[in-house]
N, C-alpha and C. Protein backbone atom coordinates (compact mmCIF):
# COMPACT_ATOMS: atom_id res chain seq x y z
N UNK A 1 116.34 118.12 45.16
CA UNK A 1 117.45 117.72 46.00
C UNK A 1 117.02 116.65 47.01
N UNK A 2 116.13 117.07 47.99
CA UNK A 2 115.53 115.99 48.76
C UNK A 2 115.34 114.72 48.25
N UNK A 3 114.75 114.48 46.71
CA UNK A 3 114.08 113.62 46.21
C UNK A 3 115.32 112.50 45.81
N UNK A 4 116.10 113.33 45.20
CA UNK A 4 117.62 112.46 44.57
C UNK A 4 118.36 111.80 45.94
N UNK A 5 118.38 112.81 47.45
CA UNK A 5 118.62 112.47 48.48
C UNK A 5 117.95 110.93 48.96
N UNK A 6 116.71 111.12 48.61
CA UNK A 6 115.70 110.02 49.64
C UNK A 6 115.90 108.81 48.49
N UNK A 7 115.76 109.12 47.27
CA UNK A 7 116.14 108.08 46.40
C UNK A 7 117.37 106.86 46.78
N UNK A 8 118.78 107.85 46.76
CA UNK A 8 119.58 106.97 47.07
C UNK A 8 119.90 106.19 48.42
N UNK A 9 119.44 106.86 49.56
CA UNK A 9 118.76 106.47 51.05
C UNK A 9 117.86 105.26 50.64
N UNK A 10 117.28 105.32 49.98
CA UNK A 10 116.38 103.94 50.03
C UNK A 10 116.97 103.09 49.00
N UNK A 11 117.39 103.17 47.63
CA UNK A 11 117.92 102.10 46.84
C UNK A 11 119.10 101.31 47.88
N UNK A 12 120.53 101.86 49.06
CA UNK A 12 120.93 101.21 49.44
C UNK A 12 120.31 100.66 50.76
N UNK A 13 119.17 101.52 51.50
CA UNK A 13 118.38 100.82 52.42
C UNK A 13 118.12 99.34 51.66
N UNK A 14 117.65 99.40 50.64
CA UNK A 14 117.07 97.75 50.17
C UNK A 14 117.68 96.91 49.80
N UNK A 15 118.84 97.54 48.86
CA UNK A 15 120.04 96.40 49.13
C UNK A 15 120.22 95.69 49.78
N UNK A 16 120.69 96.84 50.81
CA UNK A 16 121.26 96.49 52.05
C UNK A 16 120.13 95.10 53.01
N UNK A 17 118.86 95.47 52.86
CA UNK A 17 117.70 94.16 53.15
C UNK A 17 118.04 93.14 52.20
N UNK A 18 118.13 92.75 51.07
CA UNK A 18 118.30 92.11 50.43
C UNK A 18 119.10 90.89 50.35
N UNK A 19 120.71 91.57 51.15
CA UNK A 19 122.08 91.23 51.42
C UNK A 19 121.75 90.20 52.75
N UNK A 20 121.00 91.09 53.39
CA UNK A 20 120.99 90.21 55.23
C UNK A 20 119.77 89.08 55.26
N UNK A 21 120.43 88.28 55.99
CA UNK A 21 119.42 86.84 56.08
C UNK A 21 118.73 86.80 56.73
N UNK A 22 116.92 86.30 56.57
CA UNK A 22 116.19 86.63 57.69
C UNK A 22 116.72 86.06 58.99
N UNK A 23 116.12 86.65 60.32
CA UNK A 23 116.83 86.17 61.25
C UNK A 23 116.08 84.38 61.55
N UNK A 24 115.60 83.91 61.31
CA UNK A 24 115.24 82.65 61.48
C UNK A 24 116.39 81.83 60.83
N UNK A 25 117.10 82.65 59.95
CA UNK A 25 117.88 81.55 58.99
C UNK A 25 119.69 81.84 59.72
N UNK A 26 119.27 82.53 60.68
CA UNK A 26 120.85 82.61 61.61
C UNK A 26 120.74 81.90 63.07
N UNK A 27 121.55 81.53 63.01
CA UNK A 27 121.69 80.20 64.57
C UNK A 27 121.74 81.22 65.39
N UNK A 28 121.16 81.05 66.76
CA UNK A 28 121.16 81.53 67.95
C UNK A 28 122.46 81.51 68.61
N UNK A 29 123.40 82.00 69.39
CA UNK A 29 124.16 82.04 70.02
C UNK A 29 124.27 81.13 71.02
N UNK A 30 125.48 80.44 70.57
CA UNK A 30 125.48 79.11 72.14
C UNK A 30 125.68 79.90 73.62
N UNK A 31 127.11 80.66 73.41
CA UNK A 31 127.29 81.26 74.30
C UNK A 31 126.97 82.75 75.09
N UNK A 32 127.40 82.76 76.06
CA UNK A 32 127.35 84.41 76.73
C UNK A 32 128.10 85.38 75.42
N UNK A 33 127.68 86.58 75.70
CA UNK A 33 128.01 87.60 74.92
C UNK A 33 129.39 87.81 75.42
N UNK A 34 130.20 87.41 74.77
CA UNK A 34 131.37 87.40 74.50
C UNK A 34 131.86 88.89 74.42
N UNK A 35 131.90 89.64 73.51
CA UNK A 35 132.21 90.95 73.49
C UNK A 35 131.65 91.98 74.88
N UNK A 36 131.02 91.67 75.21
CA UNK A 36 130.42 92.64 76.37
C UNK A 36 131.63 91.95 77.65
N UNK A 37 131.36 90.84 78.04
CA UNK A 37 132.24 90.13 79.08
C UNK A 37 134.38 90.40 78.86
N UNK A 38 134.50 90.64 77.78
CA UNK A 38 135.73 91.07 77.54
C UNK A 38 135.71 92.69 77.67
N UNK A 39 135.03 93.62 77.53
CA UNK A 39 134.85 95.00 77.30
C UNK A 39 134.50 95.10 79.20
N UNK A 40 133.77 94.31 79.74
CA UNK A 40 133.19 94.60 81.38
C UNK A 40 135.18 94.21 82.08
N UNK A 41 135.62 93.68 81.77
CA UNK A 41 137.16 93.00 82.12
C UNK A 41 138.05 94.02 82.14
N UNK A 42 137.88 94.52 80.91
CA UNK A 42 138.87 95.61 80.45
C UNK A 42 138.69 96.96 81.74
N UNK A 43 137.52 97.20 82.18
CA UNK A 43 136.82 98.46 82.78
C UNK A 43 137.15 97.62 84.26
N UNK A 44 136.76 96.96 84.75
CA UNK A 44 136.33 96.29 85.87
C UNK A 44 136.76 94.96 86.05
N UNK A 45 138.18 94.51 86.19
CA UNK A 45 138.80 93.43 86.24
C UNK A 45 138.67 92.29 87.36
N UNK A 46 138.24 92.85 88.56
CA UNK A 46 137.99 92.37 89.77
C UNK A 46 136.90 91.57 90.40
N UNK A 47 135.88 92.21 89.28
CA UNK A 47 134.47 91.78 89.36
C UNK A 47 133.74 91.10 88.54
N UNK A 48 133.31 90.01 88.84
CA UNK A 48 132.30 89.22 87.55
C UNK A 48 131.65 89.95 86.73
N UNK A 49 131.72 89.43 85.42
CA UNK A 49 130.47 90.51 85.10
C UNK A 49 128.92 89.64 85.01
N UNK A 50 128.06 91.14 84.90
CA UNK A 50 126.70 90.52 85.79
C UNK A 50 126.40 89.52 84.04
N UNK A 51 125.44 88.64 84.59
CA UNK A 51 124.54 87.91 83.67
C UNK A 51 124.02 88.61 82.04
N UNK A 52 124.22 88.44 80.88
CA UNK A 52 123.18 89.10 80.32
C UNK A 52 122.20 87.91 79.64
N UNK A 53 121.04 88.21 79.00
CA UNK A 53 120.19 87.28 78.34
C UNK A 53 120.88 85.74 77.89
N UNK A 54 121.59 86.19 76.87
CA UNK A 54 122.02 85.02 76.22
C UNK A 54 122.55 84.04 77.46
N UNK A 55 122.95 84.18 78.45
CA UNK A 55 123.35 83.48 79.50
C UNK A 55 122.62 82.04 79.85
N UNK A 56 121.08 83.10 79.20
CA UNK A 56 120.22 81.71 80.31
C UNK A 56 119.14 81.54 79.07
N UNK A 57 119.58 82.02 77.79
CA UNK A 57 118.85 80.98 76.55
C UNK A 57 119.60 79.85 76.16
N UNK A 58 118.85 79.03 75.60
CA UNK A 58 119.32 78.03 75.09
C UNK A 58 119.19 78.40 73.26
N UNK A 59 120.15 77.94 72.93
CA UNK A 59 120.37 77.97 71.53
C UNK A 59 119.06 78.22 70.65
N UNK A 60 118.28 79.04 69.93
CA UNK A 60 117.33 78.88 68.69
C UNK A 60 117.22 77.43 68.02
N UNK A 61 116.48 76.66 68.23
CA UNK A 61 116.03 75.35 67.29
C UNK A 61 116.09 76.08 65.64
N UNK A 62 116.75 75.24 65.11
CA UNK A 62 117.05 75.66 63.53
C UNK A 62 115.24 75.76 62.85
N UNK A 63 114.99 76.67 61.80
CA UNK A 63 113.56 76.40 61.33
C UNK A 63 113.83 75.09 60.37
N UNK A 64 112.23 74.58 61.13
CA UNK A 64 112.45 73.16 59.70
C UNK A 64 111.96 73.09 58.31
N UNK A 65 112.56 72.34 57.27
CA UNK A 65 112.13 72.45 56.16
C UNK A 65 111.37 72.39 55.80
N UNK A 66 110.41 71.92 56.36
CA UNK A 66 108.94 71.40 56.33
C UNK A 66 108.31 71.89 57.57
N UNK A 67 106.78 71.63 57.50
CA UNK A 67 105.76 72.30 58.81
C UNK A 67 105.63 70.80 59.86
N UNK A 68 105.92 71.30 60.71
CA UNK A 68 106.10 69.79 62.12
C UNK A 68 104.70 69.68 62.15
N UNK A 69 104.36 68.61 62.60
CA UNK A 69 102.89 68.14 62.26
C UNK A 69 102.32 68.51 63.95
N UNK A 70 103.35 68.97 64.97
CA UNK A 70 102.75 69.90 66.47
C UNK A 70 103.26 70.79 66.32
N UNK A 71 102.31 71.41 67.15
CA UNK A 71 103.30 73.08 67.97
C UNK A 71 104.40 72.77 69.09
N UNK A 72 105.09 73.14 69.18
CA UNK A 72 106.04 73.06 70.74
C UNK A 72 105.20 74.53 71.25
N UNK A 73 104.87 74.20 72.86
CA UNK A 73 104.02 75.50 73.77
C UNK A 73 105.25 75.63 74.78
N UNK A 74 105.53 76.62 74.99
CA UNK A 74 105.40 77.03 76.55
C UNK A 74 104.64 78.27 76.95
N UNK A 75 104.02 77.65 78.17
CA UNK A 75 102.72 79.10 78.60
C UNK A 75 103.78 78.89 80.46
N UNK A 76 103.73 80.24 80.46
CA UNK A 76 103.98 80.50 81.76
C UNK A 76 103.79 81.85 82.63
N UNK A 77 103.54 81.83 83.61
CA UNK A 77 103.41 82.92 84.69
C UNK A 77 104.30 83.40 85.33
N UNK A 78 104.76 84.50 86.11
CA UNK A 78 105.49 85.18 86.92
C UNK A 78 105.73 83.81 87.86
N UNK A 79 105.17 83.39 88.80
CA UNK A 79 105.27 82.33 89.79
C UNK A 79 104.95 80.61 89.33
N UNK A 80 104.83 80.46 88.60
CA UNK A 80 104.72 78.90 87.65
C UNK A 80 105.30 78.80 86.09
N UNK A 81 105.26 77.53 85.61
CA UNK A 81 105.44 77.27 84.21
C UNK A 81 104.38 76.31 84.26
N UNK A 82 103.03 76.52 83.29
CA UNK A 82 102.41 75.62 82.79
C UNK A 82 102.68 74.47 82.39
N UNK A 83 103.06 75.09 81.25
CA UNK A 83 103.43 74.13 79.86
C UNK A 83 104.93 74.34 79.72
N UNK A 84 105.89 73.44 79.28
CA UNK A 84 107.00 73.77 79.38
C UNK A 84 107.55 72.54 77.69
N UNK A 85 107.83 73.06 77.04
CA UNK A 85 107.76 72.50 75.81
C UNK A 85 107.09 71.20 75.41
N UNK A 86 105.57 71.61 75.47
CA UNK A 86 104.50 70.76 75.16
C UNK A 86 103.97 70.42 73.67
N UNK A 87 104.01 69.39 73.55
CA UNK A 87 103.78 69.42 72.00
C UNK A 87 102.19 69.25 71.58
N UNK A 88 101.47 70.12 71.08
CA UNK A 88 99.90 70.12 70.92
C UNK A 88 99.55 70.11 69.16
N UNK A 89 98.24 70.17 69.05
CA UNK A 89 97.70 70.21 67.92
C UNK A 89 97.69 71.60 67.62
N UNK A 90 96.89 72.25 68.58
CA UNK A 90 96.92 73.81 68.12
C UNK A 90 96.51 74.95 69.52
N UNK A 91 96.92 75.66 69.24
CA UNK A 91 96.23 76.76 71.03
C UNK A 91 95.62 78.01 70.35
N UNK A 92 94.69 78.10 71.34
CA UNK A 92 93.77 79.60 70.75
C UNK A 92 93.83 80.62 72.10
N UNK A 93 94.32 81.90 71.47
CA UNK A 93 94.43 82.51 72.67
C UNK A 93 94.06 83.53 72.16
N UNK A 94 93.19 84.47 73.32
CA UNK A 94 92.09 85.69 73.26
C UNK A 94 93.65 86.67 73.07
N UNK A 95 93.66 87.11 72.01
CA UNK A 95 94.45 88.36 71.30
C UNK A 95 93.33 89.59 71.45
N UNK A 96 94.22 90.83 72.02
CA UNK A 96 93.26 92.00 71.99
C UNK A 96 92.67 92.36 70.68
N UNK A 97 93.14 92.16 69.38
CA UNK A 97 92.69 92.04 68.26
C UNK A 97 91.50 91.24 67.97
N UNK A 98 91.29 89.82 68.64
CA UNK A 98 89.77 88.58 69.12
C UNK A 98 91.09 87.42 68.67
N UNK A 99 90.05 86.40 69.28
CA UNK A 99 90.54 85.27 68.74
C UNK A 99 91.71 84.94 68.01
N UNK A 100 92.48 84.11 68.32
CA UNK A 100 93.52 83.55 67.63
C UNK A 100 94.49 82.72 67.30
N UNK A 101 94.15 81.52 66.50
CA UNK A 101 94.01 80.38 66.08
C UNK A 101 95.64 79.79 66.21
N UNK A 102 96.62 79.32 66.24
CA UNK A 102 98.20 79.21 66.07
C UNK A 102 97.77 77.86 66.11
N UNK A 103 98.38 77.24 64.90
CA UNK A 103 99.21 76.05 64.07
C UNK A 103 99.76 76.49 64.15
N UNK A 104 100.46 74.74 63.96
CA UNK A 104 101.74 74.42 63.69
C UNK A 104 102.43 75.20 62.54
N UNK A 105 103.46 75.60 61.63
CA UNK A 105 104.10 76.63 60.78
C UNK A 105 103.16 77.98 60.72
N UNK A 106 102.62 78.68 61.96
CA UNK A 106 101.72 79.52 61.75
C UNK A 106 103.21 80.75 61.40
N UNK A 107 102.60 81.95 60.95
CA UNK A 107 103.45 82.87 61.03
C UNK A 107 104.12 83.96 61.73
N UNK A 108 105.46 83.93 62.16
CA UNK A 108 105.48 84.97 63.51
C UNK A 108 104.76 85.92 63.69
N UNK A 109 104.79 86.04 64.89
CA UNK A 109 103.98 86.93 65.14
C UNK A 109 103.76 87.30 67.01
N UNK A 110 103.68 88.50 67.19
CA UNK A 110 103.78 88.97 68.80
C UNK A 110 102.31 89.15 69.14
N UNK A 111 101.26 88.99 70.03
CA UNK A 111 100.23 89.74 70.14
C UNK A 111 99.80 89.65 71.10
N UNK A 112 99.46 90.61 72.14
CA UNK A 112 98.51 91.18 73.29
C UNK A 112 97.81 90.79 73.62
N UNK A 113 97.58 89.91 74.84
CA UNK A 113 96.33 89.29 75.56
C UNK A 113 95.84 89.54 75.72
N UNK A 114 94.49 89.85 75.68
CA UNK A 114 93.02 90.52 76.86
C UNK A 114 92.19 89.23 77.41
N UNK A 115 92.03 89.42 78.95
CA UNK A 115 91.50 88.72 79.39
C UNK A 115 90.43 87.87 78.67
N UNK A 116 90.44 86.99 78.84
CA UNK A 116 89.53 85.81 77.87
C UNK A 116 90.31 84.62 78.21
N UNK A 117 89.54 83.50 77.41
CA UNK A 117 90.15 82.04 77.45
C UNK A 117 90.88 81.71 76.55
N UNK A 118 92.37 80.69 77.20
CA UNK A 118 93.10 80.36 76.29
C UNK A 118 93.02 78.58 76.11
N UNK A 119 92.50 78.36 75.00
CA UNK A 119 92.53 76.82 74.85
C UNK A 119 93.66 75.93 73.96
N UNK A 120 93.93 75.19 74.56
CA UNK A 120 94.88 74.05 74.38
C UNK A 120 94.53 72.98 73.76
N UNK A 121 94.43 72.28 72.47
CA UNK A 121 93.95 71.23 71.71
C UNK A 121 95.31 70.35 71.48
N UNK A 122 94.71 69.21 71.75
CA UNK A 122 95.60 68.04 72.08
C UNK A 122 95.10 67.09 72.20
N UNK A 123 94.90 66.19 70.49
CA UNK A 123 94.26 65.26 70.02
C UNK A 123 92.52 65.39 70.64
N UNK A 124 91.75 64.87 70.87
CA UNK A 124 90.50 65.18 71.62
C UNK A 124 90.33 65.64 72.60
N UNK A 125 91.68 65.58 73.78
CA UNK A 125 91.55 66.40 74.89
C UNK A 125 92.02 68.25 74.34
N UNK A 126 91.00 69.15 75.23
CA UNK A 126 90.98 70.35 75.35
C UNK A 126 91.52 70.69 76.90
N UNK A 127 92.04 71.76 76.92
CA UNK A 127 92.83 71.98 78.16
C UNK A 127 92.03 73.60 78.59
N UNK A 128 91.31 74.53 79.08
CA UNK A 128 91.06 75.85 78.59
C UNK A 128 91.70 76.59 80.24
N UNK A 129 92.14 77.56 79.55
CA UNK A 129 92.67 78.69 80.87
C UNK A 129 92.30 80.01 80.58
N UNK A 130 91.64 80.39 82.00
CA UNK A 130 91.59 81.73 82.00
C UNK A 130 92.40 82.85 82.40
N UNK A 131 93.45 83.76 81.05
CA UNK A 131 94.20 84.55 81.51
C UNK A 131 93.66 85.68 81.13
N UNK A 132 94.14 86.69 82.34
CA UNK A 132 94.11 87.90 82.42
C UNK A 132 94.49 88.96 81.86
N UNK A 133 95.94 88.83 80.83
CA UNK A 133 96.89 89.74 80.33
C UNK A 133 97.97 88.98 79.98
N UNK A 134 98.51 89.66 79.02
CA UNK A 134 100.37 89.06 78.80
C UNK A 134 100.65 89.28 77.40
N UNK A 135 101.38 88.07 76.61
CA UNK A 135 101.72 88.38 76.02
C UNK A 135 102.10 86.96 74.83
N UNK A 136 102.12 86.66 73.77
CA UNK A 136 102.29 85.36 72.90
C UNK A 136 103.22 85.95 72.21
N UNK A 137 103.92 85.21 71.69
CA UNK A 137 105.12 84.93 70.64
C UNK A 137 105.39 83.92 70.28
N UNK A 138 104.95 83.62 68.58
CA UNK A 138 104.67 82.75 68.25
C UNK A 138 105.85 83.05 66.87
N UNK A 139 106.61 81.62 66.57
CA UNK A 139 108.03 81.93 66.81
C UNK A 139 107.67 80.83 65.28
N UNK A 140 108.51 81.26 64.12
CA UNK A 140 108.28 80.70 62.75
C UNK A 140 108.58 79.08 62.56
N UNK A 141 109.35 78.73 63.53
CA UNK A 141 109.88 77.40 63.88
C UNK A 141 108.73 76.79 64.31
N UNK A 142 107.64 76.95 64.82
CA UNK A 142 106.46 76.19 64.94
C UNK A 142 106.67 75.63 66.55
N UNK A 143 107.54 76.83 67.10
CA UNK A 143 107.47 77.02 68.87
C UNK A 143 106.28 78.44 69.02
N UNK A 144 106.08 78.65 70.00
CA UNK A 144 104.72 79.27 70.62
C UNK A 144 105.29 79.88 72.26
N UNK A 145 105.41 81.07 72.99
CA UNK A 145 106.35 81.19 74.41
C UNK A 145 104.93 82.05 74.54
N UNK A 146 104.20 81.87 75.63
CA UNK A 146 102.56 82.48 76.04
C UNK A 146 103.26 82.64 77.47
N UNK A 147 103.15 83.77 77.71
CA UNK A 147 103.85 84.87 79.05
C UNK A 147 102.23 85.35 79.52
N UNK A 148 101.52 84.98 80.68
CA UNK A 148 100.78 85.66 81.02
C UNK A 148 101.18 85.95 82.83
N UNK A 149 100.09 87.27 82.81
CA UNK A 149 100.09 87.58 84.14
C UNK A 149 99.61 87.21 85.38
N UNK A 150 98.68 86.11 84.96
CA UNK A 150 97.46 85.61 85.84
C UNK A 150 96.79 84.74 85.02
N UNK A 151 96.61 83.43 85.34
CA UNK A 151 96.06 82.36 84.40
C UNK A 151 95.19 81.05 85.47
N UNK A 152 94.65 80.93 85.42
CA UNK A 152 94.10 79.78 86.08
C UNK A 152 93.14 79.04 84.63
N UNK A 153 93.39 77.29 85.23
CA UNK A 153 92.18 76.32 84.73
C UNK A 153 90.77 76.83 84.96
N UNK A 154 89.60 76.79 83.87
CA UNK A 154 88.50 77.06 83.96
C UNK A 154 87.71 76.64 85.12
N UNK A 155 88.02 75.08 85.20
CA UNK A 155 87.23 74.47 86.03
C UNK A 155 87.59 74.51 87.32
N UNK A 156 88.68 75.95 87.58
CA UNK A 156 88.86 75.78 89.07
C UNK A 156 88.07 76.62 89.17
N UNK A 157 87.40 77.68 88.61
CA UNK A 157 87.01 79.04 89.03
C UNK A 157 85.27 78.96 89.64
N UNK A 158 84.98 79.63 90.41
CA UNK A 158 83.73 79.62 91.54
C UNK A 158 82.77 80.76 90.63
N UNK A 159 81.73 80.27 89.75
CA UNK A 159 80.57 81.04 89.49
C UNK A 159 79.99 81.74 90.16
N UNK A 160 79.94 81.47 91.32
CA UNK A 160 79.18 82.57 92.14
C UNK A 160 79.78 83.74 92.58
N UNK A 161 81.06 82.80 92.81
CA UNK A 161 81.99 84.36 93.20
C UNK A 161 82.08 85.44 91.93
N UNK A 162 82.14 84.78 90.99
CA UNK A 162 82.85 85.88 89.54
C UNK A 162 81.42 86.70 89.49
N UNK A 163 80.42 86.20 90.20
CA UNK A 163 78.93 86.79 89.64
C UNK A 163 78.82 87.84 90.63
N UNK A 164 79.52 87.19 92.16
CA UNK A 164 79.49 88.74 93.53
C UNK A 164 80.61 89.53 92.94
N UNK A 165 81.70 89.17 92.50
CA UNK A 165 82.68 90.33 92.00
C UNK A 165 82.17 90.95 91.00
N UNK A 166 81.81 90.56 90.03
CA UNK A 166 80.87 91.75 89.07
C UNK A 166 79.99 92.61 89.92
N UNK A 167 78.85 92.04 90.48
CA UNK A 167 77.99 93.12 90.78
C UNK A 167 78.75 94.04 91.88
N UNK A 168 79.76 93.80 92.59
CA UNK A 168 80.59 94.58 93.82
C UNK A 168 81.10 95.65 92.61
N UNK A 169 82.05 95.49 91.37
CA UNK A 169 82.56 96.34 91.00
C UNK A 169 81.81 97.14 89.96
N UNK A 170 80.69 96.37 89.26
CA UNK A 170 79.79 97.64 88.99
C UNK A 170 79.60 98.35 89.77
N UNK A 171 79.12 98.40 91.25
CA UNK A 171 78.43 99.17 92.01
C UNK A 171 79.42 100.32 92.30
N UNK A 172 81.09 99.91 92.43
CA UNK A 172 81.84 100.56 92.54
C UNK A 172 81.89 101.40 91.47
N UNK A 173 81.53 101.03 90.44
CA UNK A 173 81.54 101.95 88.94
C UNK A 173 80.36 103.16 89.36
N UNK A 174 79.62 102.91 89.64
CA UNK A 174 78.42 103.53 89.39
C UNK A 174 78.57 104.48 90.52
N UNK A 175 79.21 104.10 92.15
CA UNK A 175 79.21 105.26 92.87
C UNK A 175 80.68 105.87 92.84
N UNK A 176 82.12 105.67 92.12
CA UNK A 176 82.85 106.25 91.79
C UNK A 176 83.11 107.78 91.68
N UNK A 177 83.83 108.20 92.52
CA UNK A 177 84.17 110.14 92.28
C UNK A 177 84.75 110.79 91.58
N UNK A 178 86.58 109.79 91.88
CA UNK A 178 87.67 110.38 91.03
C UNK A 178 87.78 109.23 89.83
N UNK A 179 88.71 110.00 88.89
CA UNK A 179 89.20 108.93 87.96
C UNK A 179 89.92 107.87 88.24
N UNK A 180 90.92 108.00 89.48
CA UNK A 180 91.80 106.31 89.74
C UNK A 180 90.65 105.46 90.44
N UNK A 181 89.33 105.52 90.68
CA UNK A 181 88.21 105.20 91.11
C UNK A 181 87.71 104.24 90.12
N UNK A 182 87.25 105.06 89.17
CA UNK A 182 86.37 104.45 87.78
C UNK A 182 87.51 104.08 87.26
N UNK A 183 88.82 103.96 87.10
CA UNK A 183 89.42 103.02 86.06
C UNK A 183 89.68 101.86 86.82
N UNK A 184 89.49 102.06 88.27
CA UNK A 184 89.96 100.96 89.22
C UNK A 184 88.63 99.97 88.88
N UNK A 185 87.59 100.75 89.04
CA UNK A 185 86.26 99.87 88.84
C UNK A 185 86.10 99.08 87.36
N UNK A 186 86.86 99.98 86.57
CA UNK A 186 86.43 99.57 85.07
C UNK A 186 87.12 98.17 84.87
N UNK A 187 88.51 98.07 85.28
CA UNK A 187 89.24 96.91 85.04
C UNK A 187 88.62 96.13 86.16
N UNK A 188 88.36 95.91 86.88
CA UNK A 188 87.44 95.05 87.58
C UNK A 188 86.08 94.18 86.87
N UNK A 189 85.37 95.11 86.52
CA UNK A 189 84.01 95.06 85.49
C UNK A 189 84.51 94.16 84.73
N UNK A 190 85.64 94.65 83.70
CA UNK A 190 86.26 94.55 82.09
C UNK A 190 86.24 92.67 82.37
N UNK A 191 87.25 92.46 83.82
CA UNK A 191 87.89 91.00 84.13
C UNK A 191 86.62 90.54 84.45
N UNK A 192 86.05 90.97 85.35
CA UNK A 192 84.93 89.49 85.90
C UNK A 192 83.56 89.61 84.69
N UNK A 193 83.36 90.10 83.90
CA UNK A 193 82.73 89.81 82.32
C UNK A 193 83.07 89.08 81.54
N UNK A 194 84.41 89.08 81.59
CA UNK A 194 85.16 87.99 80.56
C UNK A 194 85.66 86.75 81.75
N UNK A 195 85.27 87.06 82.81
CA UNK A 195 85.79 85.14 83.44
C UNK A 195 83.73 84.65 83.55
N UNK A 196 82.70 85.85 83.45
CA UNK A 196 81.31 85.24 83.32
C UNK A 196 81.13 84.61 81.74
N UNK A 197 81.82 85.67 80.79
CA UNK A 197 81.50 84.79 79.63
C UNK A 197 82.40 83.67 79.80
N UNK A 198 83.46 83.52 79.73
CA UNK A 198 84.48 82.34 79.98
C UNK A 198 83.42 81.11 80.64
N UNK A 199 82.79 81.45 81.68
CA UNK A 199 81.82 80.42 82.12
C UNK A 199 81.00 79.76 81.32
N UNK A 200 80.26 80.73 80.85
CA UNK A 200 78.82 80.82 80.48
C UNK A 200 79.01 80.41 79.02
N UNK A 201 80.32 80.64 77.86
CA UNK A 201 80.44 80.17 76.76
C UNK A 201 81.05 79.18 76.65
């Protein structure tokens, strides 16, 4: 019974995939969400309704038929925008997984920052930044949106200091009591190791 059950559960599950177009191959929405803003009216006539997403995107760039010979970047922070649709050769950014290479028609894909360096290639000039955390989305259209939490240029950063903040937060490791102690120390350690290799490699 189960089996005849799960059978036909999945023959129209796949259909049903079969039928729908990947989402790269459906246009982005010009406008505000229409159905929500008529449904907020109906309830609450008096009052604007608040903002949602689509408000403040701009339309999806159609995917192209071919692989664009750049990436379009944007890298940005809570309090700045780096890069703001920059067109490069290629960017490598420290994925908690290691390393990770994005060309131009690379394949979507979401992945997790860990502190390390993110480099920017653009014809012979290299650009390198050191971020802390965040987040890449790297988008089939051969756009790239790099969300970090904390990013600075390499060559702003003070060797000596990243070398007193290590040995300060080992020491904190080592005389640590409680646990919000040692994890406080550990992410300390974890960051100023990876802004010494960042230096030093």
């Amino acid at each position: 019974m189960f089996r005849q059950a799960a059978s036909r559960v999945l023959s129209r599950s796949s259909a049903a995939a079969r039928a729908r177009p990947f989402s790269t191959d459906l246009a982005a929405a010009a406008s505000p969400d229409e159905t929500f803003v008529e449904a907020w009216k109906k309830v609450i006539p008096n009052i604007e309704p608040p903002k949602t997403p689509l408000s403040f995107m701009t339309p999806r760039p159609a995917t192209p038929s071919s692989i664009p010979s750049k990436l379009t970047v944007n890298f940005v922070l809570p309090y700045a925008s780096e890069l703001s649709t920059k067109e490069v050769d290629m960017v490598i950014i420290p994925a908690s997984t290691g390393q990770m290479g994005v060309l131009p028609g690379h394949v979507a894909t979401i992945a997790e920052l860990k502190p390390g360096v993110m480099s920017v290639h653009e014809g012979d000039k290299v650009v390198k930044y050191f971020v802390s955390s965040g987040f890449a989305f790297v988008h089939s259209n051969s756009y790239a949106d790099i969300i970090a939490v904390e990013a600075v240029p390499i060559d702003q950063i003070d060797p000596a200091l990243v070398q007193k903040g290590l040995a300060d937060f080992t020491q904190k490791l080592s005389s640590a009591s409680t646990d919000l102690e040692k994890a406080e120390a550990q992410i300390g350690v974890d960051v100023h190791s990876a802004l010494n290799s960042a230096l030093t490699g």
